[in-house]
N, C-alpha and C. Protein backbone atom coordinates (compact mmCIF):
# COMPACT_ATOMS: atom_id res chain seq x y z
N UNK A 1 -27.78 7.15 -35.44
CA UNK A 1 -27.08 5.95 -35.06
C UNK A 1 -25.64 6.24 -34.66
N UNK A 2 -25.03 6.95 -35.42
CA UNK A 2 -23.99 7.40 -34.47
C UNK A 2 -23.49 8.36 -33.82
N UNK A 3 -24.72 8.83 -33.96
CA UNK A 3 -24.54 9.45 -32.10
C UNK A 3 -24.66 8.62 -31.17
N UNK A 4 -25.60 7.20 -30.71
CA UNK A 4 -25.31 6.29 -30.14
C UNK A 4 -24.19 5.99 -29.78
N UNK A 5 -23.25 5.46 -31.07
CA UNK A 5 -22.39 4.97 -30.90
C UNK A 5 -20.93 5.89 -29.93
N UNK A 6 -20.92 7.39 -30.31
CA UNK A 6 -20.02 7.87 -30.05
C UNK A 6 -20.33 8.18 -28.30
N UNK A 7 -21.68 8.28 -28.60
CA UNK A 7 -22.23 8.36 -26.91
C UNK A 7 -21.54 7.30 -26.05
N UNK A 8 -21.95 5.96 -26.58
CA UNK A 8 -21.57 4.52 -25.82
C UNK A 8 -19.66 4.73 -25.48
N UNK A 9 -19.33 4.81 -26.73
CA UNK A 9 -18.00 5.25 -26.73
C UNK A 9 -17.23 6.12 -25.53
N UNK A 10 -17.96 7.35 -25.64
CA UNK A 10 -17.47 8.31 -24.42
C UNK A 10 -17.75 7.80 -23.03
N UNK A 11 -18.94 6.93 -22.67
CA UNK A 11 -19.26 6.02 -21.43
C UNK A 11 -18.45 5.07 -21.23
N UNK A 12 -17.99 4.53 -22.14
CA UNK A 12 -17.13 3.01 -21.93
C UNK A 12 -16.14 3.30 -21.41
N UNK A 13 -15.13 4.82 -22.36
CA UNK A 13 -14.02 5.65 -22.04
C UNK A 13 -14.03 5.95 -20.74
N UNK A 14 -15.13 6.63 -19.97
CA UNK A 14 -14.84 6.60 -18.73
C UNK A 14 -14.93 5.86 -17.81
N UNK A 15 -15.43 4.87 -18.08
CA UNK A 15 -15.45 3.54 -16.89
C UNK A 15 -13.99 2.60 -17.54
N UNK A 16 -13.56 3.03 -18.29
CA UNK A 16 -12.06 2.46 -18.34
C UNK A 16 -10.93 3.47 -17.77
N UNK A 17 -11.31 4.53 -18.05
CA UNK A 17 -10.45 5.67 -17.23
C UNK A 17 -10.45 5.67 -15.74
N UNK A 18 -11.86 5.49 -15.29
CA UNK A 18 -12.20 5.17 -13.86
C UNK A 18 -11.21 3.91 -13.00
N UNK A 19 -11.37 2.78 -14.05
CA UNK A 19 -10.63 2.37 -13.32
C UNK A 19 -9.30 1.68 -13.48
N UNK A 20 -8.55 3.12 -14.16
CA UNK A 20 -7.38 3.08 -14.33
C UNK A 20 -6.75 4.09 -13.10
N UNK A 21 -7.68 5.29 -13.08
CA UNK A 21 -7.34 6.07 -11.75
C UNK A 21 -7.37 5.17 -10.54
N UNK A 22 -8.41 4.32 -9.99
CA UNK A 22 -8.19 3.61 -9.14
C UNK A 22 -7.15 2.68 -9.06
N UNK A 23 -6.46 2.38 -10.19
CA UNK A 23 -5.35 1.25 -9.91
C UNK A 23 -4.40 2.48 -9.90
N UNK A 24 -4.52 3.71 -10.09
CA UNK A 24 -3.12 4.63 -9.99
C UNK A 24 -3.34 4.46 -8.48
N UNK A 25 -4.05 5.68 -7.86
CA UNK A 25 -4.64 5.35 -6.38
C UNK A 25 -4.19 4.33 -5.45
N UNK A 26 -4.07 3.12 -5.88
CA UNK A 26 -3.40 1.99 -5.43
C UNK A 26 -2.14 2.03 -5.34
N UNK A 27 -1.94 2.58 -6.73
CA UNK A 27 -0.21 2.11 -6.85
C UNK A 27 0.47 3.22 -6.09
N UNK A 28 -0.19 4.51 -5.82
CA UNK A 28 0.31 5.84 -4.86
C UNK A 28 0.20 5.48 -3.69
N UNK A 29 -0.50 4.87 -3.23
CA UNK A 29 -0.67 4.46 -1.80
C UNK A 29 0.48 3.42 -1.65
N UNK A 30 0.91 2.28 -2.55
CA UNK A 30 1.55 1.24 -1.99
C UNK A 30 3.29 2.44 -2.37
N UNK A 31 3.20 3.07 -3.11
CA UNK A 31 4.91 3.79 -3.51
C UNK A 31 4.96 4.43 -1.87
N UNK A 32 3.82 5.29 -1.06
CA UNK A 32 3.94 6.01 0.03
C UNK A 32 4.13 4.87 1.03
N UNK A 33 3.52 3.82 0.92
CA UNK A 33 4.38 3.01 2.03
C UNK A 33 5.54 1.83 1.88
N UNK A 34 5.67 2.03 0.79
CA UNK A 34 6.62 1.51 0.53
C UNK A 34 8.16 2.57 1.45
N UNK A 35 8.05 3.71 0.67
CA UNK A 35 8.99 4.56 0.95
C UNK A 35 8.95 4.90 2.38
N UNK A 36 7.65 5.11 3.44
CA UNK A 36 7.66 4.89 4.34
C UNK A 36 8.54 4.42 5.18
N UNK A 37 8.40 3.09 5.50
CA UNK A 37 9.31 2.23 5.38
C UNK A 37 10.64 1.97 5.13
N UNK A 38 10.91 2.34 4.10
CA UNK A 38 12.76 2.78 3.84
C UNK A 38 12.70 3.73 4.68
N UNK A 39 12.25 4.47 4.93
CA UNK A 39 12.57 6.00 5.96
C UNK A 39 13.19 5.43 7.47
N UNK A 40 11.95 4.43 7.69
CA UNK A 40 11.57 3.52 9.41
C UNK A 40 13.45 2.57 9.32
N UNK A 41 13.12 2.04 8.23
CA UNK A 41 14.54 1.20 8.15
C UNK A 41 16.18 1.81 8.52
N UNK A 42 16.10 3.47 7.37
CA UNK A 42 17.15 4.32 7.29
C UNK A 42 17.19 4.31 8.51
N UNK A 43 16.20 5.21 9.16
CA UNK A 43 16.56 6.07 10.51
C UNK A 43 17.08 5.17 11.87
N UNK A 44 16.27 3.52 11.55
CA UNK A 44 16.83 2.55 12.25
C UNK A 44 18.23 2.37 12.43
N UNK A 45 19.04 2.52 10.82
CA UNK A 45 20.43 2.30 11.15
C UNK A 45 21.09 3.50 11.44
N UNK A 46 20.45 4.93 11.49
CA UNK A 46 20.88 5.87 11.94
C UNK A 46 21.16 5.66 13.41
N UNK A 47 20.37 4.98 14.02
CA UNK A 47 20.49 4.99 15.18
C UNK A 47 21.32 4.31 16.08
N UNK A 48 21.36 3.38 14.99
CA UNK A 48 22.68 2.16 15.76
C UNK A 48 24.04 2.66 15.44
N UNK A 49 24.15 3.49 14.59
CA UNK A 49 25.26 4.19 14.02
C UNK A 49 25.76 5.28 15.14
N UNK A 50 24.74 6.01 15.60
CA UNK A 50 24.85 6.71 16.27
C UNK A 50 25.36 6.63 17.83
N UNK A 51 24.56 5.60 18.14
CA UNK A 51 24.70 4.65 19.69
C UNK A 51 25.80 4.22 19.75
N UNK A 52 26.51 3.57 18.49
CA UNK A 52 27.92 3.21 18.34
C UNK A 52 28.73 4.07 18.28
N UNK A 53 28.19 5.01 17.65
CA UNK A 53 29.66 6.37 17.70
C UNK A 53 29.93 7.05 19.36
N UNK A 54 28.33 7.18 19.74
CA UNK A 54 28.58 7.84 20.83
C UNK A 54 28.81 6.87 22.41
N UNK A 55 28.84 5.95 22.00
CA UNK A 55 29.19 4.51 22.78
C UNK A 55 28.78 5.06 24.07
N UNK A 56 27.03 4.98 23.66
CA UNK A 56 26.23 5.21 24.65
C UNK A 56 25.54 4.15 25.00
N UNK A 57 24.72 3.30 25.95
CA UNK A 57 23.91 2.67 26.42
C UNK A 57 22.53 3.03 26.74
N UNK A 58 22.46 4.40 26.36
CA UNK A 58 21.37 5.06 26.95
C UNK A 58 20.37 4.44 25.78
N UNK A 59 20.85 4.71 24.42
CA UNK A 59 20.08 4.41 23.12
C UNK A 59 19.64 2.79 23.28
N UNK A 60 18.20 2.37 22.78
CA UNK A 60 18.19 0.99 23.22
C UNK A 60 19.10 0.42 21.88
N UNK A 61 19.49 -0.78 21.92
CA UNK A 61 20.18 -1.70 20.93
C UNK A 61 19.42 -2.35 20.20
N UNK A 62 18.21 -2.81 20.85
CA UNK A 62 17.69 -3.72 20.09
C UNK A 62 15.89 -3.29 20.23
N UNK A 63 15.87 -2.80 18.59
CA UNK A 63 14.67 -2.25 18.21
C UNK A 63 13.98 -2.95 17.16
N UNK A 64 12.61 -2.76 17.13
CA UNK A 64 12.29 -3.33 16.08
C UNK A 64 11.75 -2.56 15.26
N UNK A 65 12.39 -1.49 14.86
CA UNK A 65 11.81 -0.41 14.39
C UNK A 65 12.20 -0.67 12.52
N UNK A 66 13.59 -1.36 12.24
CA UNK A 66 14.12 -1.93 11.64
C UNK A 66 12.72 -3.31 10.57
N UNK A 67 12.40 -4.06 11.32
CA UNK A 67 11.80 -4.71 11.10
C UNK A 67 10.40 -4.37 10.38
N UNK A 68 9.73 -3.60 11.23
CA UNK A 68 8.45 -2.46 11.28
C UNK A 68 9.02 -2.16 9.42
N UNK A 69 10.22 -1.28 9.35
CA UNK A 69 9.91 -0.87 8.00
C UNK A 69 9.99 -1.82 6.65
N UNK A 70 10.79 -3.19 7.15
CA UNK A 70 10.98 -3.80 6.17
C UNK A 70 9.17 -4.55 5.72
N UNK A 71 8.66 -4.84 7.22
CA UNK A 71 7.15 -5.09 6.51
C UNK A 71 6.37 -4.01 5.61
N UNK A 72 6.81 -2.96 6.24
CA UNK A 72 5.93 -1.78 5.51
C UNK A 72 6.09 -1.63 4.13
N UNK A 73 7.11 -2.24 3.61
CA UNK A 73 7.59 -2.47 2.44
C UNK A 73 7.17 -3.42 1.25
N UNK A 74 7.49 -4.67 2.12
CA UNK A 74 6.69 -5.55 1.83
C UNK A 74 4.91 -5.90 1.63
N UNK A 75 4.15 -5.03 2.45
CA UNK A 75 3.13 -4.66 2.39
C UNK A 75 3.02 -3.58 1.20
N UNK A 76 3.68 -2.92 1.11
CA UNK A 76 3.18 -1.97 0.22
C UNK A 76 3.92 -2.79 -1.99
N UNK A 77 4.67 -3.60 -1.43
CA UNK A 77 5.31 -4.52 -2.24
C UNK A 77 3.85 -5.33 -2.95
N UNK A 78 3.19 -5.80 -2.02
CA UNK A 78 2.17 -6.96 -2.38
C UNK A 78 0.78 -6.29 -2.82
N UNK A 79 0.40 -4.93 -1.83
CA UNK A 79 -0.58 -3.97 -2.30
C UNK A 79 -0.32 -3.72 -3.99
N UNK A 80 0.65 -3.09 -4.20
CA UNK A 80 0.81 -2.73 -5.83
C UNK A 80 0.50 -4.24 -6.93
N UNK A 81 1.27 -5.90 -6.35
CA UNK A 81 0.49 -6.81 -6.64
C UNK A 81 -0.90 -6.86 -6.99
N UNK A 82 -1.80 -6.56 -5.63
CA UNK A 82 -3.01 -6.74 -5.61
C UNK A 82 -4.10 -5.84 -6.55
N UNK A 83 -3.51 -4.88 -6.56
CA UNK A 83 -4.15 -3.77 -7.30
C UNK A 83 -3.86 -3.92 -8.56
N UNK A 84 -2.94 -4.72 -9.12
CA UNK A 84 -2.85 -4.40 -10.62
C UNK A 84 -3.30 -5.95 -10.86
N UNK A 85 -3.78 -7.50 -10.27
CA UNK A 85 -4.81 -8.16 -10.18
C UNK A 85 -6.48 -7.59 -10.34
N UNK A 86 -6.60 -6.27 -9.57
CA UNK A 86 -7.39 -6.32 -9.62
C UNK A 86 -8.22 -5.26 -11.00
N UNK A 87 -6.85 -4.14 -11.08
CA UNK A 87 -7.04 -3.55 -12.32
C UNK A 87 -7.63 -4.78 -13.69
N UNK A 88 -6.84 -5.39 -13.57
CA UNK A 88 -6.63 -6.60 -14.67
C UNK A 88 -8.31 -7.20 -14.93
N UNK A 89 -8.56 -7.58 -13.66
CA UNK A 89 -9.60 -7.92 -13.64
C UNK A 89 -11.21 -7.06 -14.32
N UNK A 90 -11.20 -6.00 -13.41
CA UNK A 90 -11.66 -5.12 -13.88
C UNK A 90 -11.63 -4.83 -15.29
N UNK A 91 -10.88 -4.61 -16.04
CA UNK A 91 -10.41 -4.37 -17.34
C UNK A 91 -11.29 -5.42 -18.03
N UNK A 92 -10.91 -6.50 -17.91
CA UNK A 92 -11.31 -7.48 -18.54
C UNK A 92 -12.82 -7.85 -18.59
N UNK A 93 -13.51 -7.53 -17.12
CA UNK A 93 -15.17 -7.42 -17.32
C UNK A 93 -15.44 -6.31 -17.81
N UNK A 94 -14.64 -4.86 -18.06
CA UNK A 94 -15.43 -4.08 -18.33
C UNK A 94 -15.72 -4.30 -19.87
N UNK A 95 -14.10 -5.26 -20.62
CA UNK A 95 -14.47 -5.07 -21.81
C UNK A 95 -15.78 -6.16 -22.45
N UNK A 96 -15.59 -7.04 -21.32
CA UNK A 96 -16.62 -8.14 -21.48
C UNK A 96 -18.04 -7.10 -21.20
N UNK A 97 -18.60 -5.96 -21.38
CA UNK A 97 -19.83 -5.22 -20.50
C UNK A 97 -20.21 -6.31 -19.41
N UNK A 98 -19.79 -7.12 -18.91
CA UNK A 98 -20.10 -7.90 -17.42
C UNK A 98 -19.11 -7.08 -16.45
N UNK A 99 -20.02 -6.57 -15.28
CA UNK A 99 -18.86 -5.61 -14.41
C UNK A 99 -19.59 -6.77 -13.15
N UNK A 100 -18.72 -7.11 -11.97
CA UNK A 100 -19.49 -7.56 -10.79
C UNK A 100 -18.39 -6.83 -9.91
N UNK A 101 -18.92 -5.86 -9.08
CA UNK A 101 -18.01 -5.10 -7.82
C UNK A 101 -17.18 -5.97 -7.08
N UNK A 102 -16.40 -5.92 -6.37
CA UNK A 102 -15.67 -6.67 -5.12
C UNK A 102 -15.28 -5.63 -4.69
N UNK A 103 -14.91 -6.06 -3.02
CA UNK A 103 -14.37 -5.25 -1.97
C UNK A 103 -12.94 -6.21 -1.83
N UNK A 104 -12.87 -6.89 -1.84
CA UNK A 104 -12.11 -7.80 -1.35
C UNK A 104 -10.49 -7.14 -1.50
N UNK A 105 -10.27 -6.90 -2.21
CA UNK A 105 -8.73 -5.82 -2.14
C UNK A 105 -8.94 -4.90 -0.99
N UNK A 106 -9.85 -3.98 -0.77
CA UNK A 106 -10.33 -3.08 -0.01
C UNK A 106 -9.99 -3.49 1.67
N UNK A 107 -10.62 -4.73 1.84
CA UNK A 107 -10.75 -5.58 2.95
C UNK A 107 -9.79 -6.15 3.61
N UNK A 108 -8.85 -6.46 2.49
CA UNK A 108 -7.62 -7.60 2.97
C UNK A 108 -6.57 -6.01 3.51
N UNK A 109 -6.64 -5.04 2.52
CA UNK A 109 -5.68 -3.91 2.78
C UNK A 109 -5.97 -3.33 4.18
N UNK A 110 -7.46 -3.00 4.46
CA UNK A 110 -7.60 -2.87 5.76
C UNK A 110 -7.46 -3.40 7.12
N UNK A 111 -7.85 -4.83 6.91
CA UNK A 111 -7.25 -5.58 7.50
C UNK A 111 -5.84 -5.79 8.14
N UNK A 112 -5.07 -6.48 7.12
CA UNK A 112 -3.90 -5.55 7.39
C UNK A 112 -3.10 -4.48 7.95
N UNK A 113 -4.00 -3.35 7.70
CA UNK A 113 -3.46 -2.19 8.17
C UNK A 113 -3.69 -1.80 9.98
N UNK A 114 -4.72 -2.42 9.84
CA UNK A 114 -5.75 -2.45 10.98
C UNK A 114 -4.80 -3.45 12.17
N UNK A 115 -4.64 -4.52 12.20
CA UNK A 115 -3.45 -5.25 12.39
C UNK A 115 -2.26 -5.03 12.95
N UNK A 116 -1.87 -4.63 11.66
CA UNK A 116 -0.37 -4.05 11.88
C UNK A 116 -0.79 -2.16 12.71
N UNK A 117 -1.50 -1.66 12.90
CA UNK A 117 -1.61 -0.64 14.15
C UNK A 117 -1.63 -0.92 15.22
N UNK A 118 -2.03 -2.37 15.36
CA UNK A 118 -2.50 -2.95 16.88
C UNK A 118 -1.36 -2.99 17.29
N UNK A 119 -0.21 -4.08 16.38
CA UNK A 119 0.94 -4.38 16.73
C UNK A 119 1.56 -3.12 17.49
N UNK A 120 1.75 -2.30 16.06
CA UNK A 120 2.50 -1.13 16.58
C UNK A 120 2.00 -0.51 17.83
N UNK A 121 0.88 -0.19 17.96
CA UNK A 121 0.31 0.28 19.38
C UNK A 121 0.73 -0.23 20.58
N UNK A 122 1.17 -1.99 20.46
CA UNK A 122 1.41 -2.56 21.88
C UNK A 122 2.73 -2.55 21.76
N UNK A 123 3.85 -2.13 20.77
CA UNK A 123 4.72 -2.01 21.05
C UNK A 123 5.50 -0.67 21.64
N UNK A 124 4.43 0.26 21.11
CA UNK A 124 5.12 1.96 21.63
C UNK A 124 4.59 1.88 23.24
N UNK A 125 3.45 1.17 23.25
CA UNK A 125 3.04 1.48 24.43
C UNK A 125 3.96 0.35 25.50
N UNK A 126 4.76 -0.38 24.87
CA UNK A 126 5.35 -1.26 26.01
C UNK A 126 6.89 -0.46 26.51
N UNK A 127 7.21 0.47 25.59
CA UNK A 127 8.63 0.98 25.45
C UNK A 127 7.91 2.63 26.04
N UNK A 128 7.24 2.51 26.49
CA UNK A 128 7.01 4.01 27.47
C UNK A 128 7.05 3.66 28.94
């Protein structure tokens, strides 16, 4: 009998570990675009900094490259949200032994991402 028990034990352990790695997973993905983003933003005001020092016209003035990172931020702001909803969730059926899958974090993130490439795509391609 308790070997059962310690058995059940070591199973439960890893489907709680499981999906604690997946909400790490999440939260690494939303820190990389988060920071992303600050990079897109920095280098933005590098540039106006620069255009101004060298009181050139050649550099364009008005970019939205600025913008681009502050969503990326924000996106990666609301991802770490979503994922620790969904950790939560998770958690809570696993301790209930009721587990029911969802994609739906999965979906909305892709979405999203999917999206926001299009954008970006019609904008590099309008500035060539």
């Amino acid at each position: 009998m308790t070997d059962f028990k310690e058995k059940n034990s070591i199973e439960r352990s890893r489907e709680f570990l499981a999906n604690e790695r997946t909400f790490l997973a999440w939260i690494r993905t939303s820190i990389a675009l988060m920071g992303f983003g600050f990079v897109i933003v920095k280098f933005s005001l590098f540039l106006k900094q620069l255009s101004l020092l060298l009181e050139t016209s050649g550099l364009p003035t008005k970019g939205y490259s600025a913008n681009i990172g502050i969503i990326m931020v924000a996106i990666g702001v609301i991802m770490a949200f979503l994922a620790f909803l969904q950790y939560k969730k998770n958690h809570r059926q696993l301790k209930n032994n009721y587990f029911v899958s969802s994609s739906m974090l999965s979906l909305l993130i892709t979405f999203i991402i999917i999206v926001g490439g299009i954008f970006l795509l019609f904008y590099l391609l309008s500035n060539i």
